[in-house]
C-alpha atoms as a PDB file:
ATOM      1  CA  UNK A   1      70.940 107.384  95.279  1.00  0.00           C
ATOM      2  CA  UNK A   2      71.073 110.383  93.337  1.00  0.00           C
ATOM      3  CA  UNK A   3      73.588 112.460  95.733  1.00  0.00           C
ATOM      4  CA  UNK A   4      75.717 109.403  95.473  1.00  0.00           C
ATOM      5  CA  UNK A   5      76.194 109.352  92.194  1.00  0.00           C
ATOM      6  CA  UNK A   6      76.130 112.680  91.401  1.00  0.00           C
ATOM      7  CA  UNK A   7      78.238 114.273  93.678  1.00  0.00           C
ATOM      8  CA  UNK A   8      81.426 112.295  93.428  1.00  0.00           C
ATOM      9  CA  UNK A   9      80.738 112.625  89.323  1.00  0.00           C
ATOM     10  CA  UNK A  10      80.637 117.148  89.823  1.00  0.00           C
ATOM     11  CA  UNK A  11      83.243 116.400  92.216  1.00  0.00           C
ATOM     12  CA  UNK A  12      85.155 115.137  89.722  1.00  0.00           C
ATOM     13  CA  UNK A  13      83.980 117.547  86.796  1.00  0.00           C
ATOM     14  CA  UNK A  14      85.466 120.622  89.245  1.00  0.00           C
ATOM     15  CA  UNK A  15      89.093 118.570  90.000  1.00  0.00           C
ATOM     16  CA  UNK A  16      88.889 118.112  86.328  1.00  0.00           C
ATOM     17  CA  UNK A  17      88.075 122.198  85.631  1.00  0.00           C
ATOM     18  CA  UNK A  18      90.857 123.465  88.373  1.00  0.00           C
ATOM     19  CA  UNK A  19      93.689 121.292  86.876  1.00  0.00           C
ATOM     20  CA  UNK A  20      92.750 122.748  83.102  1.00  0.00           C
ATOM     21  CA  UNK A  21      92.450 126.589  84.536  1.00  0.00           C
ATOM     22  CA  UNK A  22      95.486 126.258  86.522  1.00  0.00           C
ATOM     23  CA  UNK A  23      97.527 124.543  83.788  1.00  0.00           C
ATOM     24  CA  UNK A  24      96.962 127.145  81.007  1.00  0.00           C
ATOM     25  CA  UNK A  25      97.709 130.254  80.125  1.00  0.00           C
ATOM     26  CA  UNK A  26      94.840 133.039  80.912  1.00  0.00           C
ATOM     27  CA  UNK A  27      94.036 135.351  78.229  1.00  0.00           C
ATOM     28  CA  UNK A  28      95.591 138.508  78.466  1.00  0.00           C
ATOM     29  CA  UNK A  29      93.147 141.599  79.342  1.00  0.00           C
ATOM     30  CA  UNK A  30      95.167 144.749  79.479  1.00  0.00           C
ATOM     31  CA  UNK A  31      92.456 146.407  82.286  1.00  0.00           C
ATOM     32  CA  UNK A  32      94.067 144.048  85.051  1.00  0.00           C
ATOM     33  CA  UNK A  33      97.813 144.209  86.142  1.00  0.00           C
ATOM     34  CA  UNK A  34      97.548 140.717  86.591  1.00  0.00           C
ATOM     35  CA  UNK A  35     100.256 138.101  85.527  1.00  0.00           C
ATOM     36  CA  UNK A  36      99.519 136.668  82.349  1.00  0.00           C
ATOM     37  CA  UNK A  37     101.254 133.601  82.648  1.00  0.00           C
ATOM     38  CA  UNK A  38     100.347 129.813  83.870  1.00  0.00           C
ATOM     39  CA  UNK A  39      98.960 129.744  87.466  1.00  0.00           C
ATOM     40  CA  UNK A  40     100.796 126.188  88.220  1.00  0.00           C
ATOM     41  CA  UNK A  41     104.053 127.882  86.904  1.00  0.00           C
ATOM     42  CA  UNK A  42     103.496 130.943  88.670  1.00  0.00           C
ATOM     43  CA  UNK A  43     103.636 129.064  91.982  1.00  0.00           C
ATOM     44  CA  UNK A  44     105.907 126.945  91.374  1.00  0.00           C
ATOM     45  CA  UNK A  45     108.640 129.706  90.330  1.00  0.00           C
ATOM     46  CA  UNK A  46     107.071 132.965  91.395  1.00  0.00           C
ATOM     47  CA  UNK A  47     110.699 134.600  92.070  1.00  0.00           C
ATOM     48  CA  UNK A  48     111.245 134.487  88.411  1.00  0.00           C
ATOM     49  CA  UNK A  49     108.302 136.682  87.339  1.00  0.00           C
ATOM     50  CA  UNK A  50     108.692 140.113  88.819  1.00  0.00           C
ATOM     51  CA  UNK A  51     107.567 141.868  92.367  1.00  0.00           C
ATOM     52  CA  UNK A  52     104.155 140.490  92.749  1.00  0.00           C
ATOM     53  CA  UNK A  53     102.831 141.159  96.005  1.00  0.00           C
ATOM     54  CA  UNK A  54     102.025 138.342  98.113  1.00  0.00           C
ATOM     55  CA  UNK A  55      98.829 139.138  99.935  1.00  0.00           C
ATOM     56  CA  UNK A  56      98.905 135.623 102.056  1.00  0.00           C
ATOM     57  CA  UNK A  57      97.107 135.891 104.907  1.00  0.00           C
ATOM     58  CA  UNK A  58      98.901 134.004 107.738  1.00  0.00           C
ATOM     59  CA  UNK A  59      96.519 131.791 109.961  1.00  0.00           C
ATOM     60  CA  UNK A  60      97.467 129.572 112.871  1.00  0.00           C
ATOM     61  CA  UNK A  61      96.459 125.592 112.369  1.00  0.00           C
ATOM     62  CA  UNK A  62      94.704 126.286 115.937  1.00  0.00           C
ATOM     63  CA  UNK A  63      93.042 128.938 114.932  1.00  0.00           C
ATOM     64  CA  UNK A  64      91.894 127.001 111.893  1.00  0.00           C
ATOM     65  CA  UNK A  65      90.626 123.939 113.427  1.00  0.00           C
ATOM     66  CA  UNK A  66      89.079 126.538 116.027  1.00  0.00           C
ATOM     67  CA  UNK A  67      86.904 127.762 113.290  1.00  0.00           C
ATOM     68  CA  UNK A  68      86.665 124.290 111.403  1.00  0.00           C
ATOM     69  CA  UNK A  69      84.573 122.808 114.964  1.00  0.00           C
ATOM     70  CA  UNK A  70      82.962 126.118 115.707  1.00  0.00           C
ATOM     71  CA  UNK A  71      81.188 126.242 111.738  1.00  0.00           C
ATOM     72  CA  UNK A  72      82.043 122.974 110.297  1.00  0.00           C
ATOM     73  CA  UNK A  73      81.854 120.169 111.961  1.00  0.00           C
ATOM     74  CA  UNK A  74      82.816 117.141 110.148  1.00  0.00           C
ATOM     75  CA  UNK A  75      79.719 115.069 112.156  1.00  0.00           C
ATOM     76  CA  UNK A  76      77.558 117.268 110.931  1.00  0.00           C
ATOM     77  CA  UNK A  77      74.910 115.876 108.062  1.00  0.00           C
ATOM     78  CA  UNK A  78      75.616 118.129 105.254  1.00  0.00           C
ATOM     79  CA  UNK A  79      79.134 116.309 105.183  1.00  0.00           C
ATOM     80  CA  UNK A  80      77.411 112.888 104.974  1.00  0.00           C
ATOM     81  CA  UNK A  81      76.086 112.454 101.179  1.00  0.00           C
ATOM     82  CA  UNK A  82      74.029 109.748 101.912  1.00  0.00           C
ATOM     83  CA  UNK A  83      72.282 108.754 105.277  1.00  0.00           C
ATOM     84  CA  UNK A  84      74.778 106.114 107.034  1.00  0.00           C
ATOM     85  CA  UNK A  85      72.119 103.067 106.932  1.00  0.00           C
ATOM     86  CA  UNK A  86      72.175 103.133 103.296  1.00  0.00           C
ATOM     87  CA  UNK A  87      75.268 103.803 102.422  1.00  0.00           C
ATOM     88  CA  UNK A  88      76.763  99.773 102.330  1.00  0.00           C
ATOM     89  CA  UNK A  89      73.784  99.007 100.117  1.00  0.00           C
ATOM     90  CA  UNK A  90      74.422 101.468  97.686  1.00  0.00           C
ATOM     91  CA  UNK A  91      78.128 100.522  97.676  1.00  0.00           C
ATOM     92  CA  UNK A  92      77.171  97.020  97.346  1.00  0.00           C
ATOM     93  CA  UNK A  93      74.842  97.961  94.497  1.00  0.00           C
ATOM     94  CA  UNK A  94      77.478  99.979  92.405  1.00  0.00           C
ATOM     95  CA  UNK A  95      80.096  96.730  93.151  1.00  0.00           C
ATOM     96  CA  UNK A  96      77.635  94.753  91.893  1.00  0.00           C
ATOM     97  CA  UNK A  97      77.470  97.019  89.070  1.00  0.00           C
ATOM     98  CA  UNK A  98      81.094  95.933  88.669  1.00  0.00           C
ATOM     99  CA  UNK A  99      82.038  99.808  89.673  1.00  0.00           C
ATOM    100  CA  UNK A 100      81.370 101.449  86.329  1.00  0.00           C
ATOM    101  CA  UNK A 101      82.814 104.899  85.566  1.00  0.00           C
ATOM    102  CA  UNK A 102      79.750 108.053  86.110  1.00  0.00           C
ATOM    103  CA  UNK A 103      80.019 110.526  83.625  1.00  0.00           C
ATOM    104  CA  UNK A 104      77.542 112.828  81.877  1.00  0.00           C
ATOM    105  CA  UNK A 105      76.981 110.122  79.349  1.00  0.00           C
ATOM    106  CA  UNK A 106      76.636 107.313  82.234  1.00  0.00           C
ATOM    107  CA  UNK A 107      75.165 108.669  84.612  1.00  0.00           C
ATOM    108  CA  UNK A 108      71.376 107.846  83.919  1.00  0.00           C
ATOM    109  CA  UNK A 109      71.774 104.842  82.949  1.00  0.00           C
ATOM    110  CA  UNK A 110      73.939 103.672  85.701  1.00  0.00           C
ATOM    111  CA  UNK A 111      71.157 106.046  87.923  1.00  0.00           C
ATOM    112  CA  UNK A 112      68.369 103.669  86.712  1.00  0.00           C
ATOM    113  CA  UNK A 113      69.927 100.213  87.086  1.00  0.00           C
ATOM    114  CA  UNK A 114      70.787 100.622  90.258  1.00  0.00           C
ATOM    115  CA  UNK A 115      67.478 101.977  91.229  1.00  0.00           C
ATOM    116  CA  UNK A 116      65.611  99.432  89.666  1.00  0.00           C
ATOM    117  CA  UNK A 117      68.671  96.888  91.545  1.00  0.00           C
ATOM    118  CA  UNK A 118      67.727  98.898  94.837  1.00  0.00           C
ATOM    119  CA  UNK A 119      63.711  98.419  94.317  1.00  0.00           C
ATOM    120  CA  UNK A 120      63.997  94.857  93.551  1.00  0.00           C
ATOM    121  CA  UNK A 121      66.059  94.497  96.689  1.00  0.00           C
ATOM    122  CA  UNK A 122      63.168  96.407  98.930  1.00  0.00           C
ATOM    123  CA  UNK A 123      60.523  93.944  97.426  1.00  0.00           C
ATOM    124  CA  UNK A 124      62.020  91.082  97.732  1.00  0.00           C
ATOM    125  CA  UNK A 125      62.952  92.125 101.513  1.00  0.00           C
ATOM    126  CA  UNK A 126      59.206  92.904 101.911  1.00  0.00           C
ATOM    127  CA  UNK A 127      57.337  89.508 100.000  1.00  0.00           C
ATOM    128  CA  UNK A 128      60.014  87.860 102.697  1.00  0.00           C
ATOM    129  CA  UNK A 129      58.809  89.554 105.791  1.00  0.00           C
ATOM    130  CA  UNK A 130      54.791  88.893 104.655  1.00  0.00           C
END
């Protein structure tokens, strides 16, 4: 329950961190010959901001998905945040929950509901079967 939750929420905190970083300007530190202008703009229009060097590293789609089977393979568990049996009644839980937004300030109390949802479930499941 708590993986998913949680990690769609950091998931979300990190999309949420990458546009802000990449849509403002970095303060300037005069140790780095680095461009000190926005990151988005940057890519978007790099021939307009001098001879940087483009250190791109050119790689094959073959020899990524090579590499993708060989050391990530998208069966494997770690890519699965919750075990498969589970997974509809959590998503049936959090619809029932009429899909609330997790946040920081949510999160727990969303966390609890549906865990006390989810343990209500399991004992009515088991007075059924005795």
């Amino acid at each position: 329950l708590f993986q998913f939750l949680a990690i769609p929420m950091i998931q979300a905190d990190l999309d949420r961190f990458v546009r802000i970083h990449n849509s403002s300007c970095p303060r300037s530190d005069r140790r780095k010959a680095m461009p000190a202008e926005i990151p988005n703009v940057l890519l978007e229009r790099s021939d307009e901001y001098g001879p940087y060097y483009n250190y791109k590293i050119h790689i094959s789609t073959e020899q990524l998905q090579t590499v993708r089977a060989l050391y990530a393979p998208p069966e494997h568990d770690v890519f699965h945040m919750v075990p498969e049996p589970i997974y509809p009644r959590l998503e049936n839980q959090y619809h029932n929950l009429g899909d609330p937004e997790v946040n920081r300030v949510t999160f727990w109390a969303i966390y609890c509901e549906m865990r006390d949802l989810l343990s209500a479930e399991a004992t009515e499941c088991q007075t059924q079967e005795d």
